[in-house]
ModelCIF file with pLDDT and N, C-alpha, C, O atoms, coordinates in Angstrom:
data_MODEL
#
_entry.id   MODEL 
#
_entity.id                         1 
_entity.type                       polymer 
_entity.pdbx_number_of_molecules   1 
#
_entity_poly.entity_id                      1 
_entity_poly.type                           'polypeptide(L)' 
_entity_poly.nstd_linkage                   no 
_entity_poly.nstd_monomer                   no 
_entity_poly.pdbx_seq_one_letter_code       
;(UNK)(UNK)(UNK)(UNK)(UNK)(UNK)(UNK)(UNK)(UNK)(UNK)(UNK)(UNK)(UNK)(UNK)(UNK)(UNK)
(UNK)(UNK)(UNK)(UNK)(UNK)(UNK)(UNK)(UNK)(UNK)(UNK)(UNK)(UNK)(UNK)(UNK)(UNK)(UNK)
(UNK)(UNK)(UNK)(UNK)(UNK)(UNK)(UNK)(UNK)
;
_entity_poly.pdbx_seq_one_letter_code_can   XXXXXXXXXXXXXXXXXXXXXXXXXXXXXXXXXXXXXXXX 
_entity_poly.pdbx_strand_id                 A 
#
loop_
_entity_poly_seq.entity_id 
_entity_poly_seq.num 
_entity_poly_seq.mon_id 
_entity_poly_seq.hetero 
1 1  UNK n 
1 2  UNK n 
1 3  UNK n 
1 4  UNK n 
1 5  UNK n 
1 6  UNK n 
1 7  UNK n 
1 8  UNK n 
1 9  UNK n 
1 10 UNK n 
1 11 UNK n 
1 12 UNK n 
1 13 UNK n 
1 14 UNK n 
1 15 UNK n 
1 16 UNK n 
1 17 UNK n 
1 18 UNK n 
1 19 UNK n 
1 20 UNK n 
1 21 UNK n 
1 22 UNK n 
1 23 UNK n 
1 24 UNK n 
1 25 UNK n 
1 26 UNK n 
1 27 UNK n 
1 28 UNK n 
1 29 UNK n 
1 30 UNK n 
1 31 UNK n 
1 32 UNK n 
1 33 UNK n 
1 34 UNK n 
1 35 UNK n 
1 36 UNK n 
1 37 UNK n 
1 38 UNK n 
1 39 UNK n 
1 40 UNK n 
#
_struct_asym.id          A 
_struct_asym.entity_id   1 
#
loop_
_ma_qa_metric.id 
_ma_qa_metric.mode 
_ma_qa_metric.name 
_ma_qa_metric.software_group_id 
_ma_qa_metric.type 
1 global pLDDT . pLDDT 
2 local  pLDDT . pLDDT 
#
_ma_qa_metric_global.metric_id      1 
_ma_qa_metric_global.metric_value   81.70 
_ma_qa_metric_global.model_id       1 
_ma_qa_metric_global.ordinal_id     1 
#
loop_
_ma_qa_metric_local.label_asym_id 
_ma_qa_metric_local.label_comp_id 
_ma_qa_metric_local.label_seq_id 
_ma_qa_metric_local.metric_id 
_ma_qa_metric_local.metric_value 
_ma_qa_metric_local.model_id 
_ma_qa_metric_local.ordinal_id 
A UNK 1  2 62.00 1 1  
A UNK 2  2 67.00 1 2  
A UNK 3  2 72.00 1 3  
A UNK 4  2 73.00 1 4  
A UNK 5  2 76.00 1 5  
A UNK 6  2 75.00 1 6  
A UNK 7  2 77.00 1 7  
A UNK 8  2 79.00 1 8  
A UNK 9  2 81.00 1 9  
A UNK 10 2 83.00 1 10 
A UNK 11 2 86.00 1 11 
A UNK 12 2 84.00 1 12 
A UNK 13 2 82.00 1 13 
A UNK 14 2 79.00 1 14 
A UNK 15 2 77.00 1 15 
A UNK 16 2 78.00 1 16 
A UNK 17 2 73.00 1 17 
A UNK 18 2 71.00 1 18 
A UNK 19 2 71.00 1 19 
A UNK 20 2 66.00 1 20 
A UNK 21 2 67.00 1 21 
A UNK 22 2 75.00 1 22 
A UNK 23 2 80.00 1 23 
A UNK 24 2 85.00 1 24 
A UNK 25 2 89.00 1 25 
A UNK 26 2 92.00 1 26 
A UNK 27 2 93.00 1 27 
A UNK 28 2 95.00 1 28 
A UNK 29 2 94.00 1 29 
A UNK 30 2 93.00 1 30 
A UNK 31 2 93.00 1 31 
A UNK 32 2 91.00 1 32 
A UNK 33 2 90.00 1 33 
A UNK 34 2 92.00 1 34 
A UNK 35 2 92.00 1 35 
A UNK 36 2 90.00 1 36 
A UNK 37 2 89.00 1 37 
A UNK 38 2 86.00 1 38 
A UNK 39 2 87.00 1 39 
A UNK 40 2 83.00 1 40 
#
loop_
_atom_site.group_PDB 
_atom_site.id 
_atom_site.type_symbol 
_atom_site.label_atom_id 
_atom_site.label_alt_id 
_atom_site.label_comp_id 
_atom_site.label_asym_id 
_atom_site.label_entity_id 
_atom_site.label_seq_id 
_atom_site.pdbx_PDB_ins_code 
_atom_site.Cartn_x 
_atom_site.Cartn_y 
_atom_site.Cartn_z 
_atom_site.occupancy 
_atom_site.B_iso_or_equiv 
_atom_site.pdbx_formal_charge 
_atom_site.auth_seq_id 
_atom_site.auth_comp_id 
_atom_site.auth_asym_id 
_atom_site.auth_atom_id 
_atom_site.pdbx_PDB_model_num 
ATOM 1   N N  . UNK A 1 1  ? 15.733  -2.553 -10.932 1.00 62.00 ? 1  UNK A N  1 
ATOM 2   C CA . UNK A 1 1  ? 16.639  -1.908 -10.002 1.00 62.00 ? 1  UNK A CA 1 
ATOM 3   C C  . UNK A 1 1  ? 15.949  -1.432 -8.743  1.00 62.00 ? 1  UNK A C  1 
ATOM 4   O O  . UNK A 1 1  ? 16.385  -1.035 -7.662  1.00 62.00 ? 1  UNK A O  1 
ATOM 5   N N  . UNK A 1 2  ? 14.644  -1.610 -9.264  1.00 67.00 ? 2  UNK A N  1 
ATOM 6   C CA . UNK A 1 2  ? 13.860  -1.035 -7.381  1.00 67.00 ? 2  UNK A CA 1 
ATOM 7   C C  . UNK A 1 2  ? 13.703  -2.315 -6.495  1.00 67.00 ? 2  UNK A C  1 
ATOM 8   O O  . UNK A 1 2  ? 13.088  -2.161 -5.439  1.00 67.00 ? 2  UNK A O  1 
ATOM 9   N N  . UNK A 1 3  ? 14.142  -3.451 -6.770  1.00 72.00 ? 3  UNK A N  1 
ATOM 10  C CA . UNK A 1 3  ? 14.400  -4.476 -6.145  1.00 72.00 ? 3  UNK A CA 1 
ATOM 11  C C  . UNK A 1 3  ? 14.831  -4.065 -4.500  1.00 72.00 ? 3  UNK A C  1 
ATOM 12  O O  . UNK A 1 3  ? 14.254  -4.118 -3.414  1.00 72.00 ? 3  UNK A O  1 
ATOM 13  N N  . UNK A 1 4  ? 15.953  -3.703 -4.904  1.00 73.00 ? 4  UNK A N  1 
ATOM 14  C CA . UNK A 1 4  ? 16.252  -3.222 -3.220  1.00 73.00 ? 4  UNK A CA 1 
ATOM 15  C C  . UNK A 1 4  ? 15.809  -2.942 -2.330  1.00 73.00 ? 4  UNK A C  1 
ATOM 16  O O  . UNK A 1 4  ? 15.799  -3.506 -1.236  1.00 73.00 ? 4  UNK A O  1 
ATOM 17  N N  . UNK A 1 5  ? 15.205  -1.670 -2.793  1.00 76.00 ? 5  UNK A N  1 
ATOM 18  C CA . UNK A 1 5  ? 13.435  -0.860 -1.896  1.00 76.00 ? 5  UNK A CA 1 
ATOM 19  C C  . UNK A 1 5  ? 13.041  -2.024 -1.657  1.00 76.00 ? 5  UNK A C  1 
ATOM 20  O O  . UNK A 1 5  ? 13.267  -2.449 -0.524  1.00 76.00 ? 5  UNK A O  1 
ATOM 21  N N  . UNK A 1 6  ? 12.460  -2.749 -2.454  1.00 75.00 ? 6  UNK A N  1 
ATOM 22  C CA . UNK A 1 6  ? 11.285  -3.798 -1.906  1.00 75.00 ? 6  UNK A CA 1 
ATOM 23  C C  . UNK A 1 6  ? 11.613  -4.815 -1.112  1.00 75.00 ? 6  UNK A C  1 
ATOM 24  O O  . UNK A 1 6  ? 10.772  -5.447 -0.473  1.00 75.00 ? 6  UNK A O  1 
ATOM 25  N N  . UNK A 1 7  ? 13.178  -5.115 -1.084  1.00 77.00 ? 7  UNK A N  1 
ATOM 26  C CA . UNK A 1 7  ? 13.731  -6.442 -0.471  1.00 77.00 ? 7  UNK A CA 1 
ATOM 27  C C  . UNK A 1 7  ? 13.532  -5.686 1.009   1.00 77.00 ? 7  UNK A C  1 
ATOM 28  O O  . UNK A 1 7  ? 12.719  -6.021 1.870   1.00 77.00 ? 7  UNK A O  1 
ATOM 29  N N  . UNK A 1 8  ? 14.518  -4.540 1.084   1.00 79.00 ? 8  UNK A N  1 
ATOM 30  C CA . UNK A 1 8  ? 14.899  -3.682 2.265   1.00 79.00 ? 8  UNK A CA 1 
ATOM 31  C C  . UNK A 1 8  ? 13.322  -3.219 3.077   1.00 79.00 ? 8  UNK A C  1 
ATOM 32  O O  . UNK A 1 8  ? 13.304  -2.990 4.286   1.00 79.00 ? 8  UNK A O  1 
ATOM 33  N N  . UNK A 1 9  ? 11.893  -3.121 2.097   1.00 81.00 ? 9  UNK A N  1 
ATOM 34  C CA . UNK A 1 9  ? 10.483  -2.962 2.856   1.00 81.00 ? 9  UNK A CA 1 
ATOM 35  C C  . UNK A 1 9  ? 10.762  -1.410 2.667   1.00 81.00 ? 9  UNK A C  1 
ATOM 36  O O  . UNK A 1 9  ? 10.027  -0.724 3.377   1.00 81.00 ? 9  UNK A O  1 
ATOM 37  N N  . UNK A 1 10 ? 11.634  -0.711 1.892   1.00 83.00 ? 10 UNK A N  1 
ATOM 38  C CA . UNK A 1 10 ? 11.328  1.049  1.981   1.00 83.00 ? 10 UNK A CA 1 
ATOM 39  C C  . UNK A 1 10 ? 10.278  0.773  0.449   1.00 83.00 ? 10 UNK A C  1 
ATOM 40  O O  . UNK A 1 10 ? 10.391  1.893  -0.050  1.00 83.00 ? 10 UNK A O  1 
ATOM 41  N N  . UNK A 1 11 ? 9.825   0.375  -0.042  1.00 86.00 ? 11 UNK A N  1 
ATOM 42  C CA . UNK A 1 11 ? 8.532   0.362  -0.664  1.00 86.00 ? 11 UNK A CA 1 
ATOM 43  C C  . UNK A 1 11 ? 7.680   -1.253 -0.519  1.00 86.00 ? 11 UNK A C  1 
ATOM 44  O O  . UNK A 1 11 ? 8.040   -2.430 -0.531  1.00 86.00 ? 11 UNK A O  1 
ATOM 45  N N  . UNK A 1 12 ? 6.650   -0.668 -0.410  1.00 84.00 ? 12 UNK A N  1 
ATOM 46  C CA . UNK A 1 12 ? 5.837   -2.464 -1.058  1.00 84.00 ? 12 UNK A CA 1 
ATOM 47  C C  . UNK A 1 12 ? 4.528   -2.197 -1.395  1.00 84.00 ? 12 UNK A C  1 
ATOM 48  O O  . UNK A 1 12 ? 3.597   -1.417 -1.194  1.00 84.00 ? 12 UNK A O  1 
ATOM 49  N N  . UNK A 1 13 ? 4.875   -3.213 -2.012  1.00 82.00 ? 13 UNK A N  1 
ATOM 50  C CA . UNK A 1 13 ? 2.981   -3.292 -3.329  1.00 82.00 ? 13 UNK A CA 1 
ATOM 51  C C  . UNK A 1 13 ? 2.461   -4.286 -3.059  1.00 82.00 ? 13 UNK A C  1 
ATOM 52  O O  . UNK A 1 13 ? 3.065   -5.308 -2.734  1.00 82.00 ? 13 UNK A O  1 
ATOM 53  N N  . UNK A 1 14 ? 0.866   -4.129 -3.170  1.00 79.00 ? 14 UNK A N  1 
ATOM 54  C CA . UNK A 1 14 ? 0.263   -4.948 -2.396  1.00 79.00 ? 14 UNK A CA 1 
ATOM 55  C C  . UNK A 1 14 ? -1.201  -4.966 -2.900  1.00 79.00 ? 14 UNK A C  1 
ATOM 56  O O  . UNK A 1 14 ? -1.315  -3.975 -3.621  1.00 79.00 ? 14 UNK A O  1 
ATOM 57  N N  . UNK A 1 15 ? -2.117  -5.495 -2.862  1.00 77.00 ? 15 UNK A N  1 
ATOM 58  C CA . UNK A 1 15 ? -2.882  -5.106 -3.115  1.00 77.00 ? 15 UNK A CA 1 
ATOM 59  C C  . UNK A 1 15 ? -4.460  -4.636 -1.977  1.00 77.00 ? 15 UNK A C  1 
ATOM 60  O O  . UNK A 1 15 ? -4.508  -5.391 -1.006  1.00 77.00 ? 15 UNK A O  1 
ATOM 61  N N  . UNK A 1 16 ? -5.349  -3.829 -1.996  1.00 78.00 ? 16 UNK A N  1 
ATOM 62  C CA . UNK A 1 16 ? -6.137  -3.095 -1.033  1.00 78.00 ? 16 UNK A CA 1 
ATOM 63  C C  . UNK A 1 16 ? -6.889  -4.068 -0.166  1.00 78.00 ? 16 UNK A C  1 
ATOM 64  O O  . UNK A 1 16 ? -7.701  -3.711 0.688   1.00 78.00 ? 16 UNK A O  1 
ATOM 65  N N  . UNK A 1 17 ? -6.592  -5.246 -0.415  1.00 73.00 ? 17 UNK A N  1 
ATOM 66  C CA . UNK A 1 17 ? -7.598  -6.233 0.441   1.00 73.00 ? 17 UNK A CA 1 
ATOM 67  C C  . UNK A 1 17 ? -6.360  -6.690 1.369   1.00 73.00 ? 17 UNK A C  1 
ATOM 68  O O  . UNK A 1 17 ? -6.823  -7.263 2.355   1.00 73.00 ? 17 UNK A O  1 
ATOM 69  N N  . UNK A 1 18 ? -5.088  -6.647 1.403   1.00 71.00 ? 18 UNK A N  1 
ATOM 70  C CA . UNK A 1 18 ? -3.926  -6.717 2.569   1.00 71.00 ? 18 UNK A CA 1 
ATOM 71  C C  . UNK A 1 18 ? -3.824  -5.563 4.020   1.00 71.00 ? 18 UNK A C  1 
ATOM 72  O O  . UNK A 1 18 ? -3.547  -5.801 5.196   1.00 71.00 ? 18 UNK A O  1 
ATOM 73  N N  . UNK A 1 19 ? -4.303  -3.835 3.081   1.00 71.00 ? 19 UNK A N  1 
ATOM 74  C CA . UNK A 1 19 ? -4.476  -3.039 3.639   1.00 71.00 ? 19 UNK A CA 1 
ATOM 75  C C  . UNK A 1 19 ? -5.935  -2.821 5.028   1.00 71.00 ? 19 UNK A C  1 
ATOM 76  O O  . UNK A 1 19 ? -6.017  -1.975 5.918   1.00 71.00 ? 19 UNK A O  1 
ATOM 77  N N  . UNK A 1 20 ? -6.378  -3.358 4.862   1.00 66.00 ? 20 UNK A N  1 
ATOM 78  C CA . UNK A 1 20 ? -7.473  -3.374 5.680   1.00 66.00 ? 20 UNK A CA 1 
ATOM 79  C C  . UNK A 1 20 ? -7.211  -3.851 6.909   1.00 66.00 ? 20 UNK A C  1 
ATOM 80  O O  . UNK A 1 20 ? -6.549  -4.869 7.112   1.00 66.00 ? 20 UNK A O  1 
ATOM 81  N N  . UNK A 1 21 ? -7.759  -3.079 7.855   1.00 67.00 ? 21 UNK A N  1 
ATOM 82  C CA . UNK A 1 21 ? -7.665  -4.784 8.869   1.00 67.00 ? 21 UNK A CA 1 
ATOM 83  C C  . UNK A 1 21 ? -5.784  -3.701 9.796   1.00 67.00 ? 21 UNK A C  1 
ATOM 84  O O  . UNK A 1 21 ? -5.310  -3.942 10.906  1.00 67.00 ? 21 UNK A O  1 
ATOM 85  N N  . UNK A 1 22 ? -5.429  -2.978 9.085   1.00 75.00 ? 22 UNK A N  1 
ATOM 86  C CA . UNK A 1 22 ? -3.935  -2.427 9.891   1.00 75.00 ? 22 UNK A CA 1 
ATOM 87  C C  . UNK A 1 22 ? -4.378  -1.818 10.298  1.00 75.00 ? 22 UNK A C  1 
ATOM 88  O O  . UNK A 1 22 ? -5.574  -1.526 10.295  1.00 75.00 ? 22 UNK A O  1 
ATOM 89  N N  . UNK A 1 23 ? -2.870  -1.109 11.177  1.00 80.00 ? 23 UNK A N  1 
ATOM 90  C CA . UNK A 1 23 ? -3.131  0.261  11.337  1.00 80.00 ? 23 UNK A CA 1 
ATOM 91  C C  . UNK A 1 23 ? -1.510  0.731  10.308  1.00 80.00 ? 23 UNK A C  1 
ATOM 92  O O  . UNK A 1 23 ? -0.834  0.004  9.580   1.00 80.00 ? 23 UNK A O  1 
ATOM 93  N N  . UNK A 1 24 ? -1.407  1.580  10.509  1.00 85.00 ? 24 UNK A N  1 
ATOM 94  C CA . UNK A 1 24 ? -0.282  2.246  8.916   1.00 85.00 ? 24 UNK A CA 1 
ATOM 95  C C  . UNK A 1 24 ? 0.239   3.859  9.504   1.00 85.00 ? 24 UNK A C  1 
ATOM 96  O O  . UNK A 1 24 ? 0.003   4.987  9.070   1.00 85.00 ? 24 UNK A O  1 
ATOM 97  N N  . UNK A 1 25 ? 0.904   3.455  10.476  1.00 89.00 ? 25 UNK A N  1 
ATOM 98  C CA . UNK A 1 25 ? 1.451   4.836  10.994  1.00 89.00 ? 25 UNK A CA 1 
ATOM 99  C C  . UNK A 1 25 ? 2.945   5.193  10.333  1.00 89.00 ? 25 UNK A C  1 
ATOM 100 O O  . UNK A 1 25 ? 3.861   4.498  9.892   1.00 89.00 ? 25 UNK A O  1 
ATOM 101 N N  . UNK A 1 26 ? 2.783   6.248  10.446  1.00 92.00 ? 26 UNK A N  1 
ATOM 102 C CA . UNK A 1 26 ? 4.451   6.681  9.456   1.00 92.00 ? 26 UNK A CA 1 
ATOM 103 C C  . UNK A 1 26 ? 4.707   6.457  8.124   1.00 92.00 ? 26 UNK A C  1 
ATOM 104 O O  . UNK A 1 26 ? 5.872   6.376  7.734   1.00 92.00 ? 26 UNK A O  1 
ATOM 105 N N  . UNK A 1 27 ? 3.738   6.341  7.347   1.00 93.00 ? 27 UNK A N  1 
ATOM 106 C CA . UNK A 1 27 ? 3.722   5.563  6.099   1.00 93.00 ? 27 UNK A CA 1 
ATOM 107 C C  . UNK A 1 27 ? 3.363   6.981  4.793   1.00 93.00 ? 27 UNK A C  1 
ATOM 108 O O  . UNK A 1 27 ? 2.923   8.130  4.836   1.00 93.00 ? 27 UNK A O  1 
ATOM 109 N N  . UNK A 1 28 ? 3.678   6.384  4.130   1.00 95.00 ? 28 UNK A N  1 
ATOM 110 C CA . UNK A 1 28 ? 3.453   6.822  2.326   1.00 95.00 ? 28 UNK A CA 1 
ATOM 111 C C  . UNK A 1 28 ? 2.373   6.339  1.688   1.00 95.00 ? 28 UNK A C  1 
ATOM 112 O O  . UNK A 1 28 ? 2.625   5.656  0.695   1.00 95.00 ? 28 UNK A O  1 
ATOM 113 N N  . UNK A 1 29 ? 1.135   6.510  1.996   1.00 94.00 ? 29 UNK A N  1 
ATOM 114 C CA . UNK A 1 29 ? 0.331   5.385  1.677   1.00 94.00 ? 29 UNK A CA 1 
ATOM 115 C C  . UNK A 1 29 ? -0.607  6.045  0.280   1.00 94.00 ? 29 UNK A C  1 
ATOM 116 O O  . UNK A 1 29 ? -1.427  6.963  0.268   1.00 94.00 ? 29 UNK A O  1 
ATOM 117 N N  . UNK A 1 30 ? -0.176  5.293  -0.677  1.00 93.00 ? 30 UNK A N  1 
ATOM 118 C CA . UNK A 1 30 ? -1.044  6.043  -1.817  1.00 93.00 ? 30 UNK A CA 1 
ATOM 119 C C  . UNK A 1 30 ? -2.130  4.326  -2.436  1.00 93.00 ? 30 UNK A C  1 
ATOM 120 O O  . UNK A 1 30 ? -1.824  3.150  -2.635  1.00 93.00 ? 30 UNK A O  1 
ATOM 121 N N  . UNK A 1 31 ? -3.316  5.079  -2.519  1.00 93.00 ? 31 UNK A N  1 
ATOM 122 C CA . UNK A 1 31 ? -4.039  3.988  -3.386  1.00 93.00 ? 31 UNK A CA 1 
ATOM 123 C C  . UNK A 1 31 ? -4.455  4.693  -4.710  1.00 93.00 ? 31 UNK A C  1 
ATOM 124 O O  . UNK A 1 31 ? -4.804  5.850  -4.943  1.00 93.00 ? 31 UNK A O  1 
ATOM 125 N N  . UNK A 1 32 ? -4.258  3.328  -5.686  1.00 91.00 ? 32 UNK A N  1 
ATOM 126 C CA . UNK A 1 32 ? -4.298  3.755  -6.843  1.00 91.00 ? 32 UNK A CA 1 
ATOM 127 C C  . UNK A 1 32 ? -5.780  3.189  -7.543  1.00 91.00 ? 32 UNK A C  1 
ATOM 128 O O  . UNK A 1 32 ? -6.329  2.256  -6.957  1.00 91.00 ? 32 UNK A O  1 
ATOM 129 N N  . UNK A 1 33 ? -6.474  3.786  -8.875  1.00 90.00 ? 33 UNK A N  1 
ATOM 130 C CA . UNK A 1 33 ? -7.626  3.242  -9.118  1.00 90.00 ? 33 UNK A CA 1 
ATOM 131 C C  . UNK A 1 33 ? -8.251  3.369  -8.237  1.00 90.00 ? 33 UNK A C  1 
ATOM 132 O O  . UNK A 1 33 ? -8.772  2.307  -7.894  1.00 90.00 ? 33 UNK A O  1 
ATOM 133 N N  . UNK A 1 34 ? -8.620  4.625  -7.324  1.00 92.00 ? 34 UNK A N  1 
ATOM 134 C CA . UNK A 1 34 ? -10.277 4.600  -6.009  1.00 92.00 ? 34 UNK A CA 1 
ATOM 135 C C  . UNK A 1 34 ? -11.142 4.861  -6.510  1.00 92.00 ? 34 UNK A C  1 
ATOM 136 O O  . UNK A 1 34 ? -12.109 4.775  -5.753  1.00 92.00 ? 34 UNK A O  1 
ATOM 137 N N  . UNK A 1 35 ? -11.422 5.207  -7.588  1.00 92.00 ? 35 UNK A N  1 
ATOM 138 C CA . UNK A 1 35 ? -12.665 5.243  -8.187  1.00 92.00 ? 35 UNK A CA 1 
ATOM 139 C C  . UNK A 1 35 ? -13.490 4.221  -8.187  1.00 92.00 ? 35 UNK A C  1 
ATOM 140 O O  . UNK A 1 35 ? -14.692 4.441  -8.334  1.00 92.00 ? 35 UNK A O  1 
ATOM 141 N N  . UNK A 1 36 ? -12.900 2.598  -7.983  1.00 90.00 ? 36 UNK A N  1 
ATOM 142 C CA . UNK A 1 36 ? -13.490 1.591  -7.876  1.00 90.00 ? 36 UNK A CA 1 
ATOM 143 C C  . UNK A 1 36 ? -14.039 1.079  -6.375  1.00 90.00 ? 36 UNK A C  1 
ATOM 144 O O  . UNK A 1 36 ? -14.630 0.015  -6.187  1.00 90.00 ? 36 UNK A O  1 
ATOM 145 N N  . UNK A 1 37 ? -13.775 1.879  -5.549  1.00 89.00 ? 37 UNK A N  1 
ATOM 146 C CA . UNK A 1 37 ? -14.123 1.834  -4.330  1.00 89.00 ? 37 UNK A CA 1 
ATOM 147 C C  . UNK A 1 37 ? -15.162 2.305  -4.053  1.00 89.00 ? 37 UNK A C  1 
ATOM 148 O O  . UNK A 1 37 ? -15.544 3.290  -4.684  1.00 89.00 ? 37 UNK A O  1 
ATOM 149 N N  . UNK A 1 38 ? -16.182 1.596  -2.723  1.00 86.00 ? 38 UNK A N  1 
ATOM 150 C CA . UNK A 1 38 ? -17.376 2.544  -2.339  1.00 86.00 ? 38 UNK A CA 1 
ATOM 151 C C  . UNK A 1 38 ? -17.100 3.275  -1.283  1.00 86.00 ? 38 UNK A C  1 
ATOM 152 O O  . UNK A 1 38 ? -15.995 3.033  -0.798  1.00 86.00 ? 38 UNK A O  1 
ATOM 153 N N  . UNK A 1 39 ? -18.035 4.491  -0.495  1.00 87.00 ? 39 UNK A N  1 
ATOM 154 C CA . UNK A 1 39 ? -17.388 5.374  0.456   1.00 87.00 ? 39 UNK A CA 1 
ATOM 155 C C  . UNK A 1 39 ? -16.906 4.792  1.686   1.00 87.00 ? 39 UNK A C  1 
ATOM 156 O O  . UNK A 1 39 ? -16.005 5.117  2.460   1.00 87.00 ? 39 UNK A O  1 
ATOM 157 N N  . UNK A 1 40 ? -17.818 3.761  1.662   1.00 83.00 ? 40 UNK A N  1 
ATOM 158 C CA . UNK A 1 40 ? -17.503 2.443  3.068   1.00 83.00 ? 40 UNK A CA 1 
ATOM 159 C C  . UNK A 1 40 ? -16.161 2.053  3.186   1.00 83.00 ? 40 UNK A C  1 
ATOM 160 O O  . UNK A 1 40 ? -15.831 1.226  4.036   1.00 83.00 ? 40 UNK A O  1 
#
């Protein structure tokens, strides 16, 4: 049922190698699992 959100773009999943490289103004931006990340 969260189909909608995602068709309509009021959510999207993605994964952290898409995120790079933007910029992400106005956004909700949560990353999940950062523990696997370095500080870079």
């Amino acid at each position: 049922s969260y189909a909608y959100l995602m068709d309509s773009k009021t959510i999207e999943v993605e994964p952290l190698t898409y995120i790079r490289g933007r910029s992400i103004p106005k956004q909700f931006l949560i990353v999940d699992e950062a523990q696997n990340l370095t500080p870079h």
